[in-house]
C-alpha atoms as a PDB file:
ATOM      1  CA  UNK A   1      -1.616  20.400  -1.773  1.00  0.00           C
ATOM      2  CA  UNK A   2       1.784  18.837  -1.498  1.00  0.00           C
ATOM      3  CA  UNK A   3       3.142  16.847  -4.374  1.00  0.00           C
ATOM      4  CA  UNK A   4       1.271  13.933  -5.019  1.00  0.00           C
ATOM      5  CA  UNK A   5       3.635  10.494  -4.738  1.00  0.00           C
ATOM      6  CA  UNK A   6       3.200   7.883  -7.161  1.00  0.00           C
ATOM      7  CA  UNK A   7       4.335   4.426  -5.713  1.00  0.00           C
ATOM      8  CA  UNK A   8       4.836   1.321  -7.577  1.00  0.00           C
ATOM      9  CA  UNK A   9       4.088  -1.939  -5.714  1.00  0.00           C
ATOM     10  CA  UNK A  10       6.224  -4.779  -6.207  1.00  0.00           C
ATOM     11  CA  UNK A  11       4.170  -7.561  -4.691  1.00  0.00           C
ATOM     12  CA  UNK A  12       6.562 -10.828  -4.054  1.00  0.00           C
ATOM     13  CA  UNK A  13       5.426 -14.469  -4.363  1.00  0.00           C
ATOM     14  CA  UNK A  14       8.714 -16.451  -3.744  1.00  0.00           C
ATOM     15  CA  UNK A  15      10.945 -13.829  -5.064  1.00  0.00           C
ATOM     16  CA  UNK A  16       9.033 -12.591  -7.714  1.00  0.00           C
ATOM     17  CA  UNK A  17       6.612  -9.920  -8.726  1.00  0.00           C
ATOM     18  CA  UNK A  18       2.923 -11.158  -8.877  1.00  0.00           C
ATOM     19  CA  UNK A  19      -0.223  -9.106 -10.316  1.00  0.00           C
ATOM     20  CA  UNK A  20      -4.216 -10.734  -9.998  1.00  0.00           C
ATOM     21  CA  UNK A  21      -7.244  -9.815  -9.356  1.00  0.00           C
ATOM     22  CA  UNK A  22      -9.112  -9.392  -6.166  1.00  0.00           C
ATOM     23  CA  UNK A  23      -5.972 -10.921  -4.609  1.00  0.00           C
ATOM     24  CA  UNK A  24      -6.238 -14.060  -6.715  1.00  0.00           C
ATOM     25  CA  UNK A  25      -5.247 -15.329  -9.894  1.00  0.00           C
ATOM     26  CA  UNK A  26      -1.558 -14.397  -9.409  1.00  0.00           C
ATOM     27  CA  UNK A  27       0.611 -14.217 -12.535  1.00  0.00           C
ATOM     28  CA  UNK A  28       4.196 -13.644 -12.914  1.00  0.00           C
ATOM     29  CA  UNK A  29       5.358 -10.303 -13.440  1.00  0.00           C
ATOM     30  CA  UNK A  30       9.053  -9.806 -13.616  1.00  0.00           C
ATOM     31  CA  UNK A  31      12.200  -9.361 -11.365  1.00  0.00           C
ATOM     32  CA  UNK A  32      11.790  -6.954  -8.471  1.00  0.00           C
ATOM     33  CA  UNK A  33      15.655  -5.507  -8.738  1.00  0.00           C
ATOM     34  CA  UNK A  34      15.261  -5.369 -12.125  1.00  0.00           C
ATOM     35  CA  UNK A  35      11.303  -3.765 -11.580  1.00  0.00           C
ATOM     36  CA  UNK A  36      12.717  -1.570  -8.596  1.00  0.00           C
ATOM     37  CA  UNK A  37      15.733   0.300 -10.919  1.00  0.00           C
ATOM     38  CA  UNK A  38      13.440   0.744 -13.790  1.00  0.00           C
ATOM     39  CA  UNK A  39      10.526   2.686 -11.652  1.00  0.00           C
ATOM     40  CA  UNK A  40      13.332   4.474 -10.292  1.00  0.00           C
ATOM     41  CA  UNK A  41      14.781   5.805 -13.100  1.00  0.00           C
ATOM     42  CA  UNK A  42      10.998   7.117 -14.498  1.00  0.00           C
ATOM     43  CA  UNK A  43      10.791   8.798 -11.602  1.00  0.00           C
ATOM     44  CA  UNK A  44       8.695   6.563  -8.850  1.00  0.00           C
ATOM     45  CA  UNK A  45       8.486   9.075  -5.449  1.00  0.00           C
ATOM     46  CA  UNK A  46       8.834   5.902  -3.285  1.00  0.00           C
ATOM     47  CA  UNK A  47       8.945   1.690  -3.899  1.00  0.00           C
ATOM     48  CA  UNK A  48       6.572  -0.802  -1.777  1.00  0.00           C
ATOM     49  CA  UNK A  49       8.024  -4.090  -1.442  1.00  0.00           C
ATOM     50  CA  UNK A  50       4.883  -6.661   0.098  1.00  0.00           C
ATOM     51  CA  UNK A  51       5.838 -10.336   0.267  1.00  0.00           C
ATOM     52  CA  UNK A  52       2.238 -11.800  -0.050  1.00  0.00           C
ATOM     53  CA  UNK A  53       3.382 -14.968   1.089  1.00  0.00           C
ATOM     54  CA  UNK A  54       5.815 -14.193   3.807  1.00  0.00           C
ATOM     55  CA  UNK A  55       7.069 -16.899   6.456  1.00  0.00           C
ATOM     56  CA  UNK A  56      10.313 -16.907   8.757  1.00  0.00           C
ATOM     57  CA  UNK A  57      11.706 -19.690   5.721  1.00  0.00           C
ATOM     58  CA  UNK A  58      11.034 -16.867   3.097  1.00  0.00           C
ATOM     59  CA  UNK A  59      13.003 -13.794   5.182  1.00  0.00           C
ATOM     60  CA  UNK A  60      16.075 -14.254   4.485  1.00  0.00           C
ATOM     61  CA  UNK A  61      15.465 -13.562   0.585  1.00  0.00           C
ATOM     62  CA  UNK A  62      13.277 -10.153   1.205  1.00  0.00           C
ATOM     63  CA  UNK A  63      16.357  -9.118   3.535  1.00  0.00           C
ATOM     64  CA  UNK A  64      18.420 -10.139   0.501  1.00  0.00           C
ATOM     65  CA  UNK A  65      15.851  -8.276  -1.914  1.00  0.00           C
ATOM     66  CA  UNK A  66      15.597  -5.037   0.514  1.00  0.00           C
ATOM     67  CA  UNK A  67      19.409  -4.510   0.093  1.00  0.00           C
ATOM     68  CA  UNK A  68      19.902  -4.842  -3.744  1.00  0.00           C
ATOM     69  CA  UNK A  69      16.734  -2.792  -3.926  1.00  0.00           C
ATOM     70  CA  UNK A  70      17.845  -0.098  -1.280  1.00  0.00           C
ATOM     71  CA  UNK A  71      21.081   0.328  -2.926  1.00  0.00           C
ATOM     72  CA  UNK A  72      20.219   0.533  -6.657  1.00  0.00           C
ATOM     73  CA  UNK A  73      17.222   1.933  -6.856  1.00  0.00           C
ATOM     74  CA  UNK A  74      17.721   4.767  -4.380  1.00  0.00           C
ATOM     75  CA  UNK A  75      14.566   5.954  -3.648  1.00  0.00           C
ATOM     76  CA  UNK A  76      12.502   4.846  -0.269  1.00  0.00           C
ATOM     77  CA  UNK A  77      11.404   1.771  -0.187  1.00  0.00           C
ATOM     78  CA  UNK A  78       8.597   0.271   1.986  1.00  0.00           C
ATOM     79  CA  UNK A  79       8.527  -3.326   2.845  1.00  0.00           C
ATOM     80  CA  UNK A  80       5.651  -5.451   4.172  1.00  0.00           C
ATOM     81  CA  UNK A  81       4.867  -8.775   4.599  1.00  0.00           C
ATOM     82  CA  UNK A  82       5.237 -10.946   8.006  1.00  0.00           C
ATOM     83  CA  UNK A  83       5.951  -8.208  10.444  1.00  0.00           C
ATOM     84  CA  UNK A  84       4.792  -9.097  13.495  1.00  0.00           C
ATOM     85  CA  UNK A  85       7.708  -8.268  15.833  1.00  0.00           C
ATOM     86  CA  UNK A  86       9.623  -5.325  16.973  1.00  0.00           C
ATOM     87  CA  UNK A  87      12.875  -6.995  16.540  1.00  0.00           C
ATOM     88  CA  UNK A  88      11.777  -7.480  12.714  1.00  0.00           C
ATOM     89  CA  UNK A  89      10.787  -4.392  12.212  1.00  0.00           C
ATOM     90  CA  UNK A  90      14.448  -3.510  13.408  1.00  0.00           C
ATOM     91  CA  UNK A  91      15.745  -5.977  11.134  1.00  0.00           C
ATOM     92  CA  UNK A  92      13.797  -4.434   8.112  1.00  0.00           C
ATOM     93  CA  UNK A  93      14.718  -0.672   8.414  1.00  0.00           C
ATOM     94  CA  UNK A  94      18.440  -1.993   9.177  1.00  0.00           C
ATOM     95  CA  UNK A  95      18.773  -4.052   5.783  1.00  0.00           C
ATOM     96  CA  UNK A  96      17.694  -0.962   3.892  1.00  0.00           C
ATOM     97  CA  UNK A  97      13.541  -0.405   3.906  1.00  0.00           C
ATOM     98  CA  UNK A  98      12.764   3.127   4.784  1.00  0.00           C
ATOM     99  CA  UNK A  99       8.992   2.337   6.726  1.00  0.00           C
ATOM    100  CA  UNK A 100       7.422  -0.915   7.150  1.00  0.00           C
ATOM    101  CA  UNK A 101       3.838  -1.549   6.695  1.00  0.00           C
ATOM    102  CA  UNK A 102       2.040  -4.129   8.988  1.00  0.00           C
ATOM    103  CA  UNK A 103      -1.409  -5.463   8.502  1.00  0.00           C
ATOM    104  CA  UNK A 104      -2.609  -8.907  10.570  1.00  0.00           C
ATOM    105  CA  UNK A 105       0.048  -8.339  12.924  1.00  0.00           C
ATOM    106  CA  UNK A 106      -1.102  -4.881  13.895  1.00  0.00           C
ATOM    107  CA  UNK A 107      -5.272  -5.646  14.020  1.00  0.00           C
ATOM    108  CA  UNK A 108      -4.267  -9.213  16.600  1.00  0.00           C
ATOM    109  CA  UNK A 109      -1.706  -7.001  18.382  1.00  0.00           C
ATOM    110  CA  UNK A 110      -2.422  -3.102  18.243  1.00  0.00           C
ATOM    111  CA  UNK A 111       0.138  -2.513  20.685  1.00  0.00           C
ATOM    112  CA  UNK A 112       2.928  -3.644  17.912  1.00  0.00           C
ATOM    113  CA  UNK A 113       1.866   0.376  16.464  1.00  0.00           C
ATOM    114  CA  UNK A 114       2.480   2.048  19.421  1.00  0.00           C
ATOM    115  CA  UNK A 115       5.404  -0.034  20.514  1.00  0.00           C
ATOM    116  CA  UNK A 116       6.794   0.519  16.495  1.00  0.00           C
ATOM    117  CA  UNK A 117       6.209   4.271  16.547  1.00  0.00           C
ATOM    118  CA  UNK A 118       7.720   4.788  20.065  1.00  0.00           C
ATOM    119  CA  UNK A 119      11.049   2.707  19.093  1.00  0.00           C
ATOM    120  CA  UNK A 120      11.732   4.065  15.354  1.00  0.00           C
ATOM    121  CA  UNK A 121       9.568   6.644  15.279  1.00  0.00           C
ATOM    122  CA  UNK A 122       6.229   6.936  13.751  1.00  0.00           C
ATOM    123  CA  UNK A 123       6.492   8.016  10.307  1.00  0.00           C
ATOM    124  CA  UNK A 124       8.387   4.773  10.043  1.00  0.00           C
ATOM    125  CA  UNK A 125       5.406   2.863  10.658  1.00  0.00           C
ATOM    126  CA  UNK A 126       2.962   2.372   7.891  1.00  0.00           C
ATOM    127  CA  UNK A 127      -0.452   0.465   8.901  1.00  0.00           C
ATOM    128  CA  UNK A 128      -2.123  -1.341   5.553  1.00  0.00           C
ATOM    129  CA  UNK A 129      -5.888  -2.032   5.527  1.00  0.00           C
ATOM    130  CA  UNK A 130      -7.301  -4.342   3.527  1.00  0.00           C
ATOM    131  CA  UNK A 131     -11.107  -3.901   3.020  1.00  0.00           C
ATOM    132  CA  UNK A 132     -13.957  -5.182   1.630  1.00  0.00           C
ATOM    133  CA  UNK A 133     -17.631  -3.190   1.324  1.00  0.00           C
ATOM    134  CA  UNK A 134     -20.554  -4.961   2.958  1.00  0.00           C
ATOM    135  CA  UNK A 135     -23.995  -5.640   1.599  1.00  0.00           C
ATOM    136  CA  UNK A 136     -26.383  -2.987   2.971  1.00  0.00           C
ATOM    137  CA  UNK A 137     -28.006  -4.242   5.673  1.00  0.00           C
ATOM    138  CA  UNK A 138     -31.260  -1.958   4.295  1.00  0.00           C
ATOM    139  CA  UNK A 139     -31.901   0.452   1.091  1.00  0.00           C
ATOM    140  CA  UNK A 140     -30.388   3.451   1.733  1.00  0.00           C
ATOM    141  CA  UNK A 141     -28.254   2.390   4.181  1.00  0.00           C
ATOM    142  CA  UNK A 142     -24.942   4.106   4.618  1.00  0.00           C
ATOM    143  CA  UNK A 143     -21.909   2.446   3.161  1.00  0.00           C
ATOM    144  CA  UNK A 144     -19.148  -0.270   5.368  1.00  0.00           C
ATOM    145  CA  UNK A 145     -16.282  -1.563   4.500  1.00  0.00           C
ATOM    146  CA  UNK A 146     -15.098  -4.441   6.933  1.00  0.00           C
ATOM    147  CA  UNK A 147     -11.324  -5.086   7.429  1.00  0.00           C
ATOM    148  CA  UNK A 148      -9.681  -8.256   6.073  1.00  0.00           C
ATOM    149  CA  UNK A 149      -6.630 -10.093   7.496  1.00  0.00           C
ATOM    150  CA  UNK A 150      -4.014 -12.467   6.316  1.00  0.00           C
ATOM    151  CA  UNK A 151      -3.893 -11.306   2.739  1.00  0.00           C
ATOM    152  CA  UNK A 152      -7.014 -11.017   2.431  1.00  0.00           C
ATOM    153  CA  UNK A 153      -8.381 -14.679   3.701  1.00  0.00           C
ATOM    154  CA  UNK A 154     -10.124 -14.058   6.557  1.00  0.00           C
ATOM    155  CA  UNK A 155     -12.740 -10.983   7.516  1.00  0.00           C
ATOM    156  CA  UNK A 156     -12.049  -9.871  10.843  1.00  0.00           C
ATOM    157  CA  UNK A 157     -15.557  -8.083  12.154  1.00  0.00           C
ATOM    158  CA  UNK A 158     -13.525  -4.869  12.550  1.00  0.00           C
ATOM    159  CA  UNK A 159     -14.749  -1.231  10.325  1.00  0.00           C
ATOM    160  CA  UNK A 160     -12.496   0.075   8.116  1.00  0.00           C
ATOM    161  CA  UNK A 161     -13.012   3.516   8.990  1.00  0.00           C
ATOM    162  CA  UNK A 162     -12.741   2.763  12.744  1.00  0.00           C
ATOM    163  CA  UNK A 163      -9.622   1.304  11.808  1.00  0.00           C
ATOM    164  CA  UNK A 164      -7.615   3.976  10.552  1.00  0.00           C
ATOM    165  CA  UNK A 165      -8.590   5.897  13.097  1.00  0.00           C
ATOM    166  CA  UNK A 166      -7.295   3.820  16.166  1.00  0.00           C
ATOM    167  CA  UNK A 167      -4.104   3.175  13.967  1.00  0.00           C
ATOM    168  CA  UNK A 168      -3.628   6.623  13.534  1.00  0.00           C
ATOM    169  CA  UNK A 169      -4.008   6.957  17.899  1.00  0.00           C
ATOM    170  CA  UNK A 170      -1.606   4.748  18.052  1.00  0.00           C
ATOM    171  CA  UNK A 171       1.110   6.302  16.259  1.00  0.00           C
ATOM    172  CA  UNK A 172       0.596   5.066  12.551  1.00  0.00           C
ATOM    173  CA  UNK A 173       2.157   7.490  10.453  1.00  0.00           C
ATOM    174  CA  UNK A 174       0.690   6.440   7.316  1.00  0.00           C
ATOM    175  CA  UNK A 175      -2.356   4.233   5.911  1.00  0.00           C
ATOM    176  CA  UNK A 176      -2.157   2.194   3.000  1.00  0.00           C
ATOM    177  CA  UNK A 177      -5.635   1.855   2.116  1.00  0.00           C
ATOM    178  CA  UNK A 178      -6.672  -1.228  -0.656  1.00  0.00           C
ATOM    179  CA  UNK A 179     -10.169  -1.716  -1.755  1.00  0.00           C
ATOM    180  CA  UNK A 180     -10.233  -5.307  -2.325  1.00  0.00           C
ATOM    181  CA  UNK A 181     -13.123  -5.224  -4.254  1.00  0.00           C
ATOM    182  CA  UNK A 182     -11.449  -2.874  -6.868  1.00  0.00           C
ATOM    183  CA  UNK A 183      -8.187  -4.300  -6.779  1.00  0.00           C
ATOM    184  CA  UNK A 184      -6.659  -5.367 -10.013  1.00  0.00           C
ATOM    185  CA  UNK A 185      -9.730  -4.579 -11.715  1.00  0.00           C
ATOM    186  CA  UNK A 186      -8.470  -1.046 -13.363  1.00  0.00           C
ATOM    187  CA  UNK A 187     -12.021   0.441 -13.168  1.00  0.00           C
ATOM    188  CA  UNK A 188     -10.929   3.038 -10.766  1.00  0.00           C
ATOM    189  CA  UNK A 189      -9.959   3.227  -6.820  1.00  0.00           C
ATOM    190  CA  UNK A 190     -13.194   3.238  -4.274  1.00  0.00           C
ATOM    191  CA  UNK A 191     -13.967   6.364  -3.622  1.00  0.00           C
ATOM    192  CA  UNK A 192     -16.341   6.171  -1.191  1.00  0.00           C
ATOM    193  CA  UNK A 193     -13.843   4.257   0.763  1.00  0.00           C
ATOM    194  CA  UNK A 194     -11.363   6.516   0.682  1.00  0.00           C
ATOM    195  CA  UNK A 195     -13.344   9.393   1.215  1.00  0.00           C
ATOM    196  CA  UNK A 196     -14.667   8.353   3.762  1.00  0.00           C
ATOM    197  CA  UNK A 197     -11.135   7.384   5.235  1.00  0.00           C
ATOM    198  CA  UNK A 198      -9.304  10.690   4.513  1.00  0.00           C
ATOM    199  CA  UNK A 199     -12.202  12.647   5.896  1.00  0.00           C
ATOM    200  CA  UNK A 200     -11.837  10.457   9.536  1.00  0.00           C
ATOM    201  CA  UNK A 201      -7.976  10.817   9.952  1.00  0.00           C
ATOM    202  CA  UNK A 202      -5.348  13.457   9.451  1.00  0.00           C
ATOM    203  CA  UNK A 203      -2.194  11.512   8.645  1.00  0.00           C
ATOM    204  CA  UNK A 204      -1.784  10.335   5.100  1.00  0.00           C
ATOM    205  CA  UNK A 205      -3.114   8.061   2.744  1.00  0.00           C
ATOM    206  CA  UNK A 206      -1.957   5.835   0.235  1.00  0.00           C
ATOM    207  CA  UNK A 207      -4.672   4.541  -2.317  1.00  0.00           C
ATOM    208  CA  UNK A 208      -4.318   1.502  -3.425  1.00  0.00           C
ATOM    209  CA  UNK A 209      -6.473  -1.263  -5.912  1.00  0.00           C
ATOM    210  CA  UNK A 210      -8.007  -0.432  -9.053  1.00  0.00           C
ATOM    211  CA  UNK A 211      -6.335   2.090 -11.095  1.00  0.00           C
ATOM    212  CA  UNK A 212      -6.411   1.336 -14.547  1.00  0.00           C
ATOM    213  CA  UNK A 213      -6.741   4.891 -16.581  1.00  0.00           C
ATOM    214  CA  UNK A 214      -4.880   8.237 -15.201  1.00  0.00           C
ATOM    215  CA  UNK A 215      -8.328  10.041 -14.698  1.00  0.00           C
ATOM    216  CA  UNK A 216      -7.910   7.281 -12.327  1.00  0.00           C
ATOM    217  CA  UNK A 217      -5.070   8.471 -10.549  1.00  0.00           C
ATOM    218  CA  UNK A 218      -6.125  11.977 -10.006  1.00  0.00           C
ATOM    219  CA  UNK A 219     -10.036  11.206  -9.030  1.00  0.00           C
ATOM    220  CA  UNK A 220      -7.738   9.445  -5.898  1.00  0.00           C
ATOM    221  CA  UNK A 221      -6.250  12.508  -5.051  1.00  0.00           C
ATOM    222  CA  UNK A 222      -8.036  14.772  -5.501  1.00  0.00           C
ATOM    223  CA  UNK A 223     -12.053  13.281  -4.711  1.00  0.00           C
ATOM    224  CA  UNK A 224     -10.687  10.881  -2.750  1.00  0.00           C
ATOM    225  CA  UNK A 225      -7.907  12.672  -0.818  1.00  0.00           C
ATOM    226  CA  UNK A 226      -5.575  10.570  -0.820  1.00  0.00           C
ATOM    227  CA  UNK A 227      -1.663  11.926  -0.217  1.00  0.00           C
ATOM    228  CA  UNK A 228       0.010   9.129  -2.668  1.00  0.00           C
ATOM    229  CA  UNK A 229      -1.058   6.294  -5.096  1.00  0.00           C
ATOM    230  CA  UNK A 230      -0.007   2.937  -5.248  1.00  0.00           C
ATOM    231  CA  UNK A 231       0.123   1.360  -8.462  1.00  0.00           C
ATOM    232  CA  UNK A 232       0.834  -1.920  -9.748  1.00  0.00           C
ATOM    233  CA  UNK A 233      -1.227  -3.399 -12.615  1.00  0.00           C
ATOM    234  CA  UNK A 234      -1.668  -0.381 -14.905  1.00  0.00           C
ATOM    235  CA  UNK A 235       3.111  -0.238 -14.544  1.00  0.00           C
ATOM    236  CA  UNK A 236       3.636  -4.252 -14.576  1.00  0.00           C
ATOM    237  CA  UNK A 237       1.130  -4.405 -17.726  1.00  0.00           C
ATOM    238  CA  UNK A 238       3.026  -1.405 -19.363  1.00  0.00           C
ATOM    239  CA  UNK A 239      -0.205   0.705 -19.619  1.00  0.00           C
ATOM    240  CA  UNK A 240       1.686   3.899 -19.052  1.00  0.00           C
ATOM    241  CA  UNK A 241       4.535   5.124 -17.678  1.00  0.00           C
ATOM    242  CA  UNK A 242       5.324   6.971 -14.792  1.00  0.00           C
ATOM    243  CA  UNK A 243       6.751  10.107 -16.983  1.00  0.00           C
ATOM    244  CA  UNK A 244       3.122   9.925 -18.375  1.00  0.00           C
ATOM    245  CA  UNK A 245       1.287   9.961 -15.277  1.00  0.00           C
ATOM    246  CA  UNK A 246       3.025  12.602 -13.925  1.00  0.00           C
ATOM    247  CA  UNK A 247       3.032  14.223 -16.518  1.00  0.00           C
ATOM    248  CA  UNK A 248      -1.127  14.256 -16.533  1.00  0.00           C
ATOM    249  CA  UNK A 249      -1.454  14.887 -13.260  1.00  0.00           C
ATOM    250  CA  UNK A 250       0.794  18.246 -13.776  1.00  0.00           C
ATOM    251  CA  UNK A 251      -1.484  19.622 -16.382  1.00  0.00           C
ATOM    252  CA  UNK A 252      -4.624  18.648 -14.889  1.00  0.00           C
ATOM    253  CA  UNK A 253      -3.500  21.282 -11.669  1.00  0.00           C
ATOM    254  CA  UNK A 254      -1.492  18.544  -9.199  1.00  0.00           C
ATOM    255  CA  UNK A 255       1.823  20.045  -7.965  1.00  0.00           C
ATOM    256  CA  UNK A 256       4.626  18.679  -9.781  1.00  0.00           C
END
């Protein structure tokens, strides 16, 4: 097993980091340079930068955010939010992000993967799935997750395992996988989610939405597969640091 990444997720609200729960409720929670530099120095693997409220008016202060962050943090940094263009994907890896990650944009348009991984390459391109599990139509019945779009707002008919797999066809070089059931919740990731994700694809997997203890953590990558977590209640609340969770994972077996 490679070295398992732990990724802090600054998610912006008009320049600002927000937390909730279940993508609602947002509270503030801090400056993203000043959130970016201080993951960085206890030893985040990589950064995610989402604006959750992203419009062509609010661009011009994540291109502004992308370069303080690219240059002081240094560590990668992956920015989503509103990427629905090649040209803007351009624009993104040239003020500093190191991959994007497109959502909305990528389920109305699937050719915007393809076209992505063919002009900057496809580990650049980073395809986030938002999903939510479905009643059971019967007892017994296996578990679904069904795809949400636009942060969230509106379920798109599409399976979540289905998903990942045409992304990954089309040249996705990464999936960030959220449970938006669990998200914000810190009783643990969905497992059967992302088992049944990381058992359908081979590229990797970010977990994201519901860690809240460091058993946590390592149930994700370890029953659950998953190449990386993403984090962002259980750092912004101050639950534990980064030194601590790696630290765990290293004596429970992970690779350093």
């Amino acid at each position: 097993m490679n070295s398992p990444r732990i990724i802090p997720c600054l998610d912006l609200r008009e320049g600002r980091v927000v937390t909730g729960v279940q993508f609602s409720s947002l509270r503030d929670a801090g400056d993203p340079v000043e959130r970016a530099i201080f993951y960085a120095r206890e030893g985040a693997d990589e950064l995610f930068l989402l604006d959750i409220a992203a419009s062509p008016a609010s661009r011009p202060l994540t291109f502004s955010l992308i370069r303080k962050i690219s240059t002081t943090a240094g560590i990668p940094l992956t920015v989503g939010g509103g990427i629905d263009r090649t040209d803007i994907i351009d624009e993104m890896l040239q003020n500093g992000a190191s991959k994007v990650s497109i959502s909305s944009a990528a389920l109305e348009n699937p050719t915007l993967i393809e076209e992505g991984a063919r002009l900057f390459g496809r580990r650049r391109i980073v395809v986030a799935i938002d999903a939510r599990r479905l009643a059971p139509a019967q007892p017994g019945e296996k578990p679904r997750w069904e795809v949400y779009s636009r942060g969230g707002r509106h379920p798109t008919g599409c399976d979540a395992v289905e998903w990942a797999r045409k992304a990954e066809q089309l040249g996705a070089g990464e999936i960030l996988l959220t449970s938006m059931d669990a998200d914000g919740t810190l009783q643990g990731y969905d497992l059967a989610l992302l088992t049944a994700v990381t058992g359908a694809i081979s590229i990797p997997v970010i977990a994201s939405g519901g860690a809240g203890k460091l058993e946590h953590l390592y149930e994700a990558l370890t029953k659950g597969g998953a190449d990386a977590v993403l984090a962002a209640s259980i750092l912004h609340n101050n639950n534990f640091s980064i030194r601590e969770i790696k630290e765990f994972l290293a004596a429970k077996g992970l690779p350093p």
